[in-house]
Protein backbone atom coordinates (compact mmCIF):
# COMPACT_ATOMS: atom_id res chain seq x y z
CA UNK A 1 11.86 -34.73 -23.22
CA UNK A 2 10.57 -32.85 -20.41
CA UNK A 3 7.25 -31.84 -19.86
CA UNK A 4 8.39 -28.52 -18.11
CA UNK A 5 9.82 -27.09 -21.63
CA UNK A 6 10.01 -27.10 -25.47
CA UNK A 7 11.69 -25.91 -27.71
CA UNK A 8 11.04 -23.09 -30.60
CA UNK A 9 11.99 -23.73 -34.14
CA UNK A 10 14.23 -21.39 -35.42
CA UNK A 11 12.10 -19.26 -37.32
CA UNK A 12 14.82 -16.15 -37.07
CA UNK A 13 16.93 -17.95 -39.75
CA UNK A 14 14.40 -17.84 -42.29
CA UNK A 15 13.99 -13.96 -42.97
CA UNK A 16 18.09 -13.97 -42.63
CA UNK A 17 18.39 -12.97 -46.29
CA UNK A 18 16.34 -9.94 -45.89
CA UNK A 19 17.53 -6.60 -45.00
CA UNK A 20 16.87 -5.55 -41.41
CA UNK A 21 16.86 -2.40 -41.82
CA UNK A 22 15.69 0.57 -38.71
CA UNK A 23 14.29 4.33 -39.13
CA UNK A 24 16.95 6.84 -38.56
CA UNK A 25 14.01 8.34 -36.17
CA UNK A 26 13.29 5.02 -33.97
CA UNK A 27 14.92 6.10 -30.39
CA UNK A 28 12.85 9.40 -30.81
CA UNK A 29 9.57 8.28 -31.85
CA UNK A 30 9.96 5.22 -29.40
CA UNK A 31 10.51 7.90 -26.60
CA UNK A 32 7.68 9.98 -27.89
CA UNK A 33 5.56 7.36 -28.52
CA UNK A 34 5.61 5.35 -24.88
CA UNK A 35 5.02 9.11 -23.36
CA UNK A 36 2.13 9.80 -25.49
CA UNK A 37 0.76 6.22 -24.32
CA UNK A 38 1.46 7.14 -20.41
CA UNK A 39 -0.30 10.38 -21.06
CA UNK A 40 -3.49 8.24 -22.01
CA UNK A 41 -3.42 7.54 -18.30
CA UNK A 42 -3.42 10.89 -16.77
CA UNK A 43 -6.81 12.06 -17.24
CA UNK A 44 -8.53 12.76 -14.55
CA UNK A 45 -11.58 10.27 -14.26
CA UNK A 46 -10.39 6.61 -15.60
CA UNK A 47 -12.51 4.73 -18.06
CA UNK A 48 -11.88 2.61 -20.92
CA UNK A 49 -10.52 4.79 -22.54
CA UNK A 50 -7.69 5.39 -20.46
CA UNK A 51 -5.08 2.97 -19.91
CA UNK A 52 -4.90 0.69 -16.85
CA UNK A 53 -1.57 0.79 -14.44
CA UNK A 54 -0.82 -2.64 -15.68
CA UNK A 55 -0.92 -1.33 -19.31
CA UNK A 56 0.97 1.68 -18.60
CA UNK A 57 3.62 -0.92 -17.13
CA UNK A 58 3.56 -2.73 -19.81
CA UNK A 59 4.70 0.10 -22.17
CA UNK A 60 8.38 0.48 -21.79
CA UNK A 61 8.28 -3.53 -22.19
CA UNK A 62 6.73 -3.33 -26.12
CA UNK A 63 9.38 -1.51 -26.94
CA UNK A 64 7.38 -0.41 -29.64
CA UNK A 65 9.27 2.59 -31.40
CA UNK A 66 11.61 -0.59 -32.79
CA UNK A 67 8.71 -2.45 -33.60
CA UNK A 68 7.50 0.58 -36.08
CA UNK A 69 11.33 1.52 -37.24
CA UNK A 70 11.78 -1.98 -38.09
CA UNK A 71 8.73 -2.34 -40.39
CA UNK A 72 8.73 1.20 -41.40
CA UNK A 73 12.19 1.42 -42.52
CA UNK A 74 12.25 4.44 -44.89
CA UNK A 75 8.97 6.70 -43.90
CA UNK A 76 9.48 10.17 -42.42
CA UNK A 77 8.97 11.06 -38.43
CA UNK A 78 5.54 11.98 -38.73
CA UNK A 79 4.39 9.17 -40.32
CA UNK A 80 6.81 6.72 -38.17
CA UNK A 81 5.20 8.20 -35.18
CA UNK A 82 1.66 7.57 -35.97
CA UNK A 83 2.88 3.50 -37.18
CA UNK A 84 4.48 3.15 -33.74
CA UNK A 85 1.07 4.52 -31.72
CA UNK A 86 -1.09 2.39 -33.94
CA UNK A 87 0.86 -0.38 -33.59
CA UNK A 88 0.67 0.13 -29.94
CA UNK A 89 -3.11 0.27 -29.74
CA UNK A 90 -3.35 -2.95 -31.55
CA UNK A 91 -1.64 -4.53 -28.97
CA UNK A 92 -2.94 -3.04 -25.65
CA UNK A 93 -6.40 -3.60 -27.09
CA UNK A 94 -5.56 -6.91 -28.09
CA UNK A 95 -4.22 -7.84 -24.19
CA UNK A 96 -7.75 -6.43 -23.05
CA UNK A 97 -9.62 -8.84 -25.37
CA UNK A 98 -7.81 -11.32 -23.96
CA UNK A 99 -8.63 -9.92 -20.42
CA UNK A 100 -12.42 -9.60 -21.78
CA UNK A 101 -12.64 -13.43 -21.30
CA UNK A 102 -12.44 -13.24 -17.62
CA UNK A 103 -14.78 -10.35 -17.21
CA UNK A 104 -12.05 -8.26 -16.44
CA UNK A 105 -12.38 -6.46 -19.81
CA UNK A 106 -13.82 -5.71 -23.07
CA UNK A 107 -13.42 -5.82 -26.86
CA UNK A 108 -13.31 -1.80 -27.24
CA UNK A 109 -15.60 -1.26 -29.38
CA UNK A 110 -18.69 1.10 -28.62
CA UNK A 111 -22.28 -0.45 -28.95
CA UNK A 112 -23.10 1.38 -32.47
CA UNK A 113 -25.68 -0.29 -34.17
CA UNK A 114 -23.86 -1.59 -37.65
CA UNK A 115 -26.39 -0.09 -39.67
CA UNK A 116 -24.95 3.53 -38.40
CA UNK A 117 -22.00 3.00 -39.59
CA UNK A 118 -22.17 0.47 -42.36
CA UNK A 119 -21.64 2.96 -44.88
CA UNK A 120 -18.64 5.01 -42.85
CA UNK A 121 -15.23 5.13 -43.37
CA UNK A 122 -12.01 4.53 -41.64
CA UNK A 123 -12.02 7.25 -39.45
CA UNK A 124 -15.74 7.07 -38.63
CA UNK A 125 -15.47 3.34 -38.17
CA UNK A 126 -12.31 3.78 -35.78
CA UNK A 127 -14.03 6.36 -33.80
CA UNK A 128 -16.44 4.06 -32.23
CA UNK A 129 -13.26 2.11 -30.63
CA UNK A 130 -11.89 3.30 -26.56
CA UNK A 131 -8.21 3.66 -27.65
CA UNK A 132 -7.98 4.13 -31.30
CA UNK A 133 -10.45 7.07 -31.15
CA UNK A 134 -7.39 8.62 -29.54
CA UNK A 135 -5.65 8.77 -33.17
CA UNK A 136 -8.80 10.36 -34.63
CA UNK A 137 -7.20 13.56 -35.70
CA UNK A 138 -3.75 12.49 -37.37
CA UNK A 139 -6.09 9.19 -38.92
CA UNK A 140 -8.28 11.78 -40.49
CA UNK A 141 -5.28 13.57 -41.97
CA UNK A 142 -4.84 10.02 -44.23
CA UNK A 143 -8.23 11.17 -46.15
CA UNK A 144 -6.35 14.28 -47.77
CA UNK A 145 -3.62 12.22 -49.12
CA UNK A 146 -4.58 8.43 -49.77
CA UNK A 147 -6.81 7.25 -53.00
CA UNK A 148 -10.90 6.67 -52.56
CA UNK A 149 -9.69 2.89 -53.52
CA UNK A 150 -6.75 2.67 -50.66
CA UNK A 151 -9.33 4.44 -48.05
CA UNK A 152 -11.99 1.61 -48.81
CA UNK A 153 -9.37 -1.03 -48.38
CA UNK A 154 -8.52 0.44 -44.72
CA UNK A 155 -11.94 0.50 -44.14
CA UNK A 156 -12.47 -3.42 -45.37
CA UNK A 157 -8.98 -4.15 -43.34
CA UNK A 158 -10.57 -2.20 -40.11
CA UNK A 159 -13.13 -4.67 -39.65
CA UNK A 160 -11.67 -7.18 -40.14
CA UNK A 161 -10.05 -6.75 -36.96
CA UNK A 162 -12.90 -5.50 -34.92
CA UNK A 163 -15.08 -8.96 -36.25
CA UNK A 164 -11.89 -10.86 -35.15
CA UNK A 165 -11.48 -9.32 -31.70
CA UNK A 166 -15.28 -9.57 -31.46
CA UNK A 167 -15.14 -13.57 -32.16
CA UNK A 168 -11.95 -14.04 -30.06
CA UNK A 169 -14.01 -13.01 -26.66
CA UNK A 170 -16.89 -15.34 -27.65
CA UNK A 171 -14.39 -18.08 -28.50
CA UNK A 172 -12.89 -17.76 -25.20
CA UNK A 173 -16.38 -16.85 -23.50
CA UNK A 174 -17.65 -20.57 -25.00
CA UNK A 175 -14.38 -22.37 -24.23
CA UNK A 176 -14.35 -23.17 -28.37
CA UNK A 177 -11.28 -23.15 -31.15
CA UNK A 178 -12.46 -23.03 -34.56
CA UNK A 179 -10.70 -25.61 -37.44
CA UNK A 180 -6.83 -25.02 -38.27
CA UNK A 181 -7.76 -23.76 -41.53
CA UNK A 182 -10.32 -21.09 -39.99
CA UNK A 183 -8.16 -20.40 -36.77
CA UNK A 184 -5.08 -19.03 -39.26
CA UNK A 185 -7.67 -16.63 -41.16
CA UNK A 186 -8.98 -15.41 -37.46
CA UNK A 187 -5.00 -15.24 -36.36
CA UNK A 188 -4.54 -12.84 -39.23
CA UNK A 189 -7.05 -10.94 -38.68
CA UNK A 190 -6.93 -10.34 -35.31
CA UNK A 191 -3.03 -9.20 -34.94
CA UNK A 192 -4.20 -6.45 -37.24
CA UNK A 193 -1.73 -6.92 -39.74
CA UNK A 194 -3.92 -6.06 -42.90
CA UNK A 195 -4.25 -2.71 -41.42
CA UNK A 196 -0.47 -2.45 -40.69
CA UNK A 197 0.21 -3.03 -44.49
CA UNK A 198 -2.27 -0.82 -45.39
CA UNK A 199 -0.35 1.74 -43.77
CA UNK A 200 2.51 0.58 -45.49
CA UNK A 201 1.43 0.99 -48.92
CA UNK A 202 0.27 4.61 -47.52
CA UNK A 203 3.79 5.36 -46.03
CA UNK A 204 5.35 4.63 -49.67
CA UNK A 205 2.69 6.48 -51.38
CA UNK A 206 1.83 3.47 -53.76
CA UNK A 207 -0.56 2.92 -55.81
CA UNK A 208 -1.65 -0.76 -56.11
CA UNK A 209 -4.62 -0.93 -57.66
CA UNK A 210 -4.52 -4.41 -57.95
CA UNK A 211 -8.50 -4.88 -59.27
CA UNK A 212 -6.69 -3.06 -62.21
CA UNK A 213 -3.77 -5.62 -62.85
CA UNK A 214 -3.83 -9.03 -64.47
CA UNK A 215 -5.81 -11.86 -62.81
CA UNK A 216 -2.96 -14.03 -61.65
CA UNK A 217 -1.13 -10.95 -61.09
CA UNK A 218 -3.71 -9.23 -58.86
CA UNK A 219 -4.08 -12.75 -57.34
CA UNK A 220 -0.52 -13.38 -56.42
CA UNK A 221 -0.07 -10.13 -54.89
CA UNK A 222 -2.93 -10.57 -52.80
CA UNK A 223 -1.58 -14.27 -51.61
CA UNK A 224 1.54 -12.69 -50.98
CA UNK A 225 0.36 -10.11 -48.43
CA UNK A 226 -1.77 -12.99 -47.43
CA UNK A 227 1.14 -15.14 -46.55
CA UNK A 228 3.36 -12.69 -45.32
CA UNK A 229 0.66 -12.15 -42.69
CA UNK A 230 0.01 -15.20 -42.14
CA UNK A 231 3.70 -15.50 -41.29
CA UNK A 232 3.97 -13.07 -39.01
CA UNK A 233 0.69 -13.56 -36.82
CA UNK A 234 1.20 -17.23 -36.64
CA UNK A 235 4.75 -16.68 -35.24
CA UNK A 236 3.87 -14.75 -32.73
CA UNK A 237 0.84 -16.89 -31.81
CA UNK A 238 4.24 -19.60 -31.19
CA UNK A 239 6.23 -17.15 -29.26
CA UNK A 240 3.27 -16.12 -26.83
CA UNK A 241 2.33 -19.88 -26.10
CA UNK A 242 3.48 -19.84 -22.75
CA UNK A 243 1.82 -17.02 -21.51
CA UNK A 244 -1.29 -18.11 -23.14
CA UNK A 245 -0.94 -21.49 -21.77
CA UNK A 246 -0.10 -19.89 -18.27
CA UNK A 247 -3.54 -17.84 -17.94
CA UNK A 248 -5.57 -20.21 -19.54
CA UNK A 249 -5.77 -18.85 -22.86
CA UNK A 250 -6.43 -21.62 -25.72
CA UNK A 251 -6.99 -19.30 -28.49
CA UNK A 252 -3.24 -20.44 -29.86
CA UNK A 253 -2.00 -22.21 -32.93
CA UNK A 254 0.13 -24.65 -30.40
CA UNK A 255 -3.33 -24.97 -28.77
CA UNK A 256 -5.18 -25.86 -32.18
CA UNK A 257 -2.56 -28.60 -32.96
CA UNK A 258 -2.53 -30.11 -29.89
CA UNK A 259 -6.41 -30.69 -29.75
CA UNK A 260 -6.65 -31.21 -33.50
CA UNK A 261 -4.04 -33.59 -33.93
CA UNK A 262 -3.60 -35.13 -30.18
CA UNK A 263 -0.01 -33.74 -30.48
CA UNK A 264 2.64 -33.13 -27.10
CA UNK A 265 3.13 -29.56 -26.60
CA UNK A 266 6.61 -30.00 -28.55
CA UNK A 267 4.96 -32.02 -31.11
CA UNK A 268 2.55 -29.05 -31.86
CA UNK A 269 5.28 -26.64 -31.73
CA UNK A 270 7.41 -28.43 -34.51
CA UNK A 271 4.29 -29.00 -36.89
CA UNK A 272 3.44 -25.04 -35.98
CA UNK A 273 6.76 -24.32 -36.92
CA UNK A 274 6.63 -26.43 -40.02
CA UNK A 275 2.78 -24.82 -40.82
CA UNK A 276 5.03 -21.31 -40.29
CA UNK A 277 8.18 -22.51 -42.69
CA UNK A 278 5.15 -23.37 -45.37
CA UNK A 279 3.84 -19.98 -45.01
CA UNK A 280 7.47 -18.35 -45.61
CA UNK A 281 7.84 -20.78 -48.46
CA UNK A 282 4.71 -19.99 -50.24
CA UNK A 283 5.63 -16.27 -49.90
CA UNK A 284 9.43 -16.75 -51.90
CA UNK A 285 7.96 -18.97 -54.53
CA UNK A 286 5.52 -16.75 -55.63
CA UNK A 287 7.20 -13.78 -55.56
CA UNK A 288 9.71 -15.41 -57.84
CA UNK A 289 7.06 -16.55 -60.26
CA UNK A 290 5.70 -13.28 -60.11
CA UNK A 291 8.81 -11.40 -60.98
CA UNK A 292 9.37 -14.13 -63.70
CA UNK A 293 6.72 -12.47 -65.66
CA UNK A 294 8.10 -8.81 -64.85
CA UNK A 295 11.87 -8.89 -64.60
CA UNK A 296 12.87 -5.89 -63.89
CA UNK A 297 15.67 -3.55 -64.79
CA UNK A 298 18.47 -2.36 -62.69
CA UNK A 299 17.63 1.13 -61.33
CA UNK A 300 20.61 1.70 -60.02
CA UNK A 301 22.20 2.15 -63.48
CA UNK A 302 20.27 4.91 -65.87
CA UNK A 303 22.62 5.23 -68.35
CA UNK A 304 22.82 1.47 -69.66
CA UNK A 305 20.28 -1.39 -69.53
CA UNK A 306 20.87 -4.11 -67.15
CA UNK A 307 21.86 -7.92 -68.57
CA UNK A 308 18.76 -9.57 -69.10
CA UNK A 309 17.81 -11.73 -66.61
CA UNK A 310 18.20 -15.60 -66.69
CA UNK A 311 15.25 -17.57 -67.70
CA UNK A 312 13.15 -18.18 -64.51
CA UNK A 313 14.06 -22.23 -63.66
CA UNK A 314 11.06 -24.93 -63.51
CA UNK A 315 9.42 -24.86 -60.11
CA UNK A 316 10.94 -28.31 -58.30
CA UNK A 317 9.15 -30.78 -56.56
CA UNK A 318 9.88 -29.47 -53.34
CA UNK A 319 9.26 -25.74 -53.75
CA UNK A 320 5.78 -26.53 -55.90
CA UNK A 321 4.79 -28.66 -53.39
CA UNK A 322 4.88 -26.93 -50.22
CA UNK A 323 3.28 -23.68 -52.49
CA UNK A 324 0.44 -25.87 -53.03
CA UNK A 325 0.31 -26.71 -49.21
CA UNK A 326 0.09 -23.36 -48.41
CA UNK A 327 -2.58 -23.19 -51.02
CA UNK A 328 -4.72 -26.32 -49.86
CA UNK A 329 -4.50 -25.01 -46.41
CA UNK A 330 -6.11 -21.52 -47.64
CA UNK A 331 -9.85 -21.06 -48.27
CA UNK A 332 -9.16 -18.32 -50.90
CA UNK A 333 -6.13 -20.09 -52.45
CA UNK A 334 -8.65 -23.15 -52.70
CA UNK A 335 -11.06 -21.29 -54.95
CA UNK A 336 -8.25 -19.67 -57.16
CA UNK A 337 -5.81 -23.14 -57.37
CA UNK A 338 -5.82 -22.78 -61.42
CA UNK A 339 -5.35 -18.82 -61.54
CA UNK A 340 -2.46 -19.61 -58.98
CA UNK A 341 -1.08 -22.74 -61.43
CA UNK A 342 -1.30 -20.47 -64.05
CA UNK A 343 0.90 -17.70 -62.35
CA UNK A 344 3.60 -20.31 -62.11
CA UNK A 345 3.47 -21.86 -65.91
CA UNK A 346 2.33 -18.95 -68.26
CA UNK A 347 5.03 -16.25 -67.81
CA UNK A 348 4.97 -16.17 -71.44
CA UNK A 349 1.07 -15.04 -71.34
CA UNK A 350 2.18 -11.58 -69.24
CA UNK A 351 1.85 -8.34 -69.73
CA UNK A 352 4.97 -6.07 -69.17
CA UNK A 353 4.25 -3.88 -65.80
CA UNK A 354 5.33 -0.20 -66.43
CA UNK A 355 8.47 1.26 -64.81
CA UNK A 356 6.09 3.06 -62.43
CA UNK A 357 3.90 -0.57 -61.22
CA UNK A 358 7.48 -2.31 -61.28
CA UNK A 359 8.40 0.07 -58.53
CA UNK A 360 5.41 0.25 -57.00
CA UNK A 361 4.92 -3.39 -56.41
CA UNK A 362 9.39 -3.57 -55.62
CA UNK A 363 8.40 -1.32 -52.56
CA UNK A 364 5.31 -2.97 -51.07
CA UNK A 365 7.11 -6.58 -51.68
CA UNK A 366 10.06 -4.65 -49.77
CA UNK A 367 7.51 -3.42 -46.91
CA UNK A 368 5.79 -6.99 -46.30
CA UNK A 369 10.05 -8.24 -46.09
CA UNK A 370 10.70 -5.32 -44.25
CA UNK A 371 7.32 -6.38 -41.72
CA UNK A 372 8.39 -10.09 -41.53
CA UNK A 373 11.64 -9.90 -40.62
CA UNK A 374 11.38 -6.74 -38.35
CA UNK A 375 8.32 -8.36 -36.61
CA UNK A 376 10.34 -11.86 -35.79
CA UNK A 377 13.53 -9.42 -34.72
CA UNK A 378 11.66 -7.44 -32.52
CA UNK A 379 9.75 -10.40 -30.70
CA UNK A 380 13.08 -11.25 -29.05
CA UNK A 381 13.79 -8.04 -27.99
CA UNK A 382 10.52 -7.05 -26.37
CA UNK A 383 9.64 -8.41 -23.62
CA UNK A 384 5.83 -9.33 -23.98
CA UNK A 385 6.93 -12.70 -25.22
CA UNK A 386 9.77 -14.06 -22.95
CA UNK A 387 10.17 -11.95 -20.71
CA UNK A 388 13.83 -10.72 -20.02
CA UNK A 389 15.10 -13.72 -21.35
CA UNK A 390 14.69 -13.10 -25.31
CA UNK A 391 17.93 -13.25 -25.89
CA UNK A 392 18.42 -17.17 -24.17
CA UNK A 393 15.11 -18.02 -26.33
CA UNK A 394 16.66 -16.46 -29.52
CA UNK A 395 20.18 -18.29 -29.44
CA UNK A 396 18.88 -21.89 -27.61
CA UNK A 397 15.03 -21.93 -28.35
CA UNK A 398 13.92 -23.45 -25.42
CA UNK A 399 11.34 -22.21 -23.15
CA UNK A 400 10.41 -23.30 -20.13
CA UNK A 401 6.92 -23.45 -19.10
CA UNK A 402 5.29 -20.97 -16.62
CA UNK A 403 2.90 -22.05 -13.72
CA UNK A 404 -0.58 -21.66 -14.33
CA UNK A 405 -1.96 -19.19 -12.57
């Protein structure tokens, strides 16, 4: 095999069985939102907190009014609109972290002492940022209408990604990779995903209060948004290996393996794509055990009750094993293995969900599907992954490698 390519699993085929399903608004948000990002460039005197020409290029490449339509399915225009802009600030500011390494940029984040704002909220704490203070008015607008408990978990989800965008410029300042294991929880972190859900669950006006559920309950639901973002951010850590690779960048799972495990660039891309599969795995299995305990009814008929459901069938070998992969692999898996076992075996321990948590938890489990399949969909359309040539890379896989600059 040549050196020159390799070639991508087909990850595509795995969210098949889901719905891909766009917003009836996406061409006019997408048109609204890319002008609203040019505009950020038109001020008068430039400073971080405009964007660069090469960003503003960059814009009508992210196609990012699909990239919100496809994970936000079902939400109304207002709330589409402010998905797609976050969504875009994630990833401009994520591009300048990268250029941060090469002192041609920087994280974003103002020089606030943490003891200001250890005690702030959401929109306090996104403030202090160049590009997401930009979204300061319609973010405050989320404090009239979202629970104390769902504004604390933004808040926890918020810096998250700032920590992770802070240690991804000091791993690439130090020329360092943290340990697989570590490297998937900074991954997730850093592609901003927990806030992305977060917004989710606000879209669809849930309420999850998940301290308030069962243990293996609460537990499985959090593994499950877990995995699905694990899933997504390690997918497109895959698909933007050759433009890492081309610039230098060794902050990639591909990266990781090959190091680790003294793989061949292909050979890191198959057991990243097999890491990937275990991650979409983990994700089915459990939300099968977890609706095993709570079958629910068919809403679509209100004037009979649905069939009951068949008896849930014993995990096999196959699908119990690569759950408890995914949960060897996971730090917070590791210190809840029996609460996880026990999610699987003791259905007949549960305690019936209302009809209001049945379809609370059917929508956000619909949301993360809706986020994992639209996210893999878009990456071949956009071109900040392959370039014009997504649709070659989705039908063939292969990818051929870029000079380094």
């Amino acid at each position: 095999m040549s050196n020159s390519s390799y070639q991508l699993p087909d990850l595509l085929s795995l969210t098949r069985p889901f719905d891909l399903r766009t917003n009836k608004s996406c061409r006019t948000i997408g048109i609204e939102s890319e002008q609203w990002l040019t505009d950020l460039s038109s001020e008068l005197e430039y400073d971080d907190t405009t964007l660069k020409p090469a960003e503003v290029q960059l814009i009508p490449k992210l196609k990012i009014g699909l990239l919100a339509s496809l994970c936000f399915p079902t939400c109304d225009a207002p709330q589409l609109r402010l998905a797609s802009d976050f969504w875009a600030l994630i990833i401009v500011s994520n591009e300048r972290v990268k250029a941060g390494a090469n002192e041609r940029g920087g994280h974003g984040w103002n020089d606030v002492p943490e003891d200001s704002i250890s005690n702030k909220g959401f929109v306090e704490l996104l403030n202090t940022h160049d590009l997401f203070r930009h979204l300061s008015e319609r973010i405050t607008r989320l404090q009239t209408i979202t629970t104390p408990r769902w504004q604390k978990q933004f808040t926890t989800s918020i810096r998250a990604f700032k920590e992770a965008q802070l240690a991804a410029i000091k791993y690439r300042r130090n020329n360092t990779v943290p340990a697989l294991d570590d490297y998937v929880d900074f991954c997730r972190d850093l592609n901003g995903l927990r806030m992305i859900f977060d917004l989710v669950e606000s879209a669809e006006g849930l309420n999850l209060d998940i301290t308030e559920m069962r243990l293996d309950d609460g537990d499985d639901l959090r593994m499950l948004r877990r995995l699905a973002a694990e899933f997504i951010s390690l997918s497109f850590d895959i698909f933007a290996y050759n433009n890492d690779q081309a610039v230098g960048h060794k902050l990639n799972i591909v990266d990781v393996m090959m190091v680790q495990r003294d793989l061949s660039i292909q050979g890191a891309v198959n057991q990243s794509g097999s890491l990937i599969k275990d991650k979409f795995d983990g994700f089915k299995t459990l939300e099968t055990a977890l609706w095993s305990r709570h079958p629910r009814e068919d809403s679509s008929s209100q004037l009979s009750p649905s069939p009951p459901p068949p008896p849930p069938t014993e995990p096999t070998n196959a699908s119990l094993g690569s759950t408890l992969t995914t949960w060897i692999r996971s730090p917070l898996s590791r210190s809840n293995s029996r609460t996880n076992l026990r999610a699987l075996f003791s259905a007949s321990e549960a305690t019936k969900w209302d009809r209001n948590t049945v379809n609370d938890v059917s929508l956000f489990l619909q949301g993360l599907k809706d986020c994992m399949g639209g996210c893999l969909n878009w990456a071949y359309d956009s071109q900040i992954f392959f370039g014009t040539k997504g649709d070659a890379v989705r039908n063939f896989g292969w990818v051929f490698l870029t000079q380094k600059e």
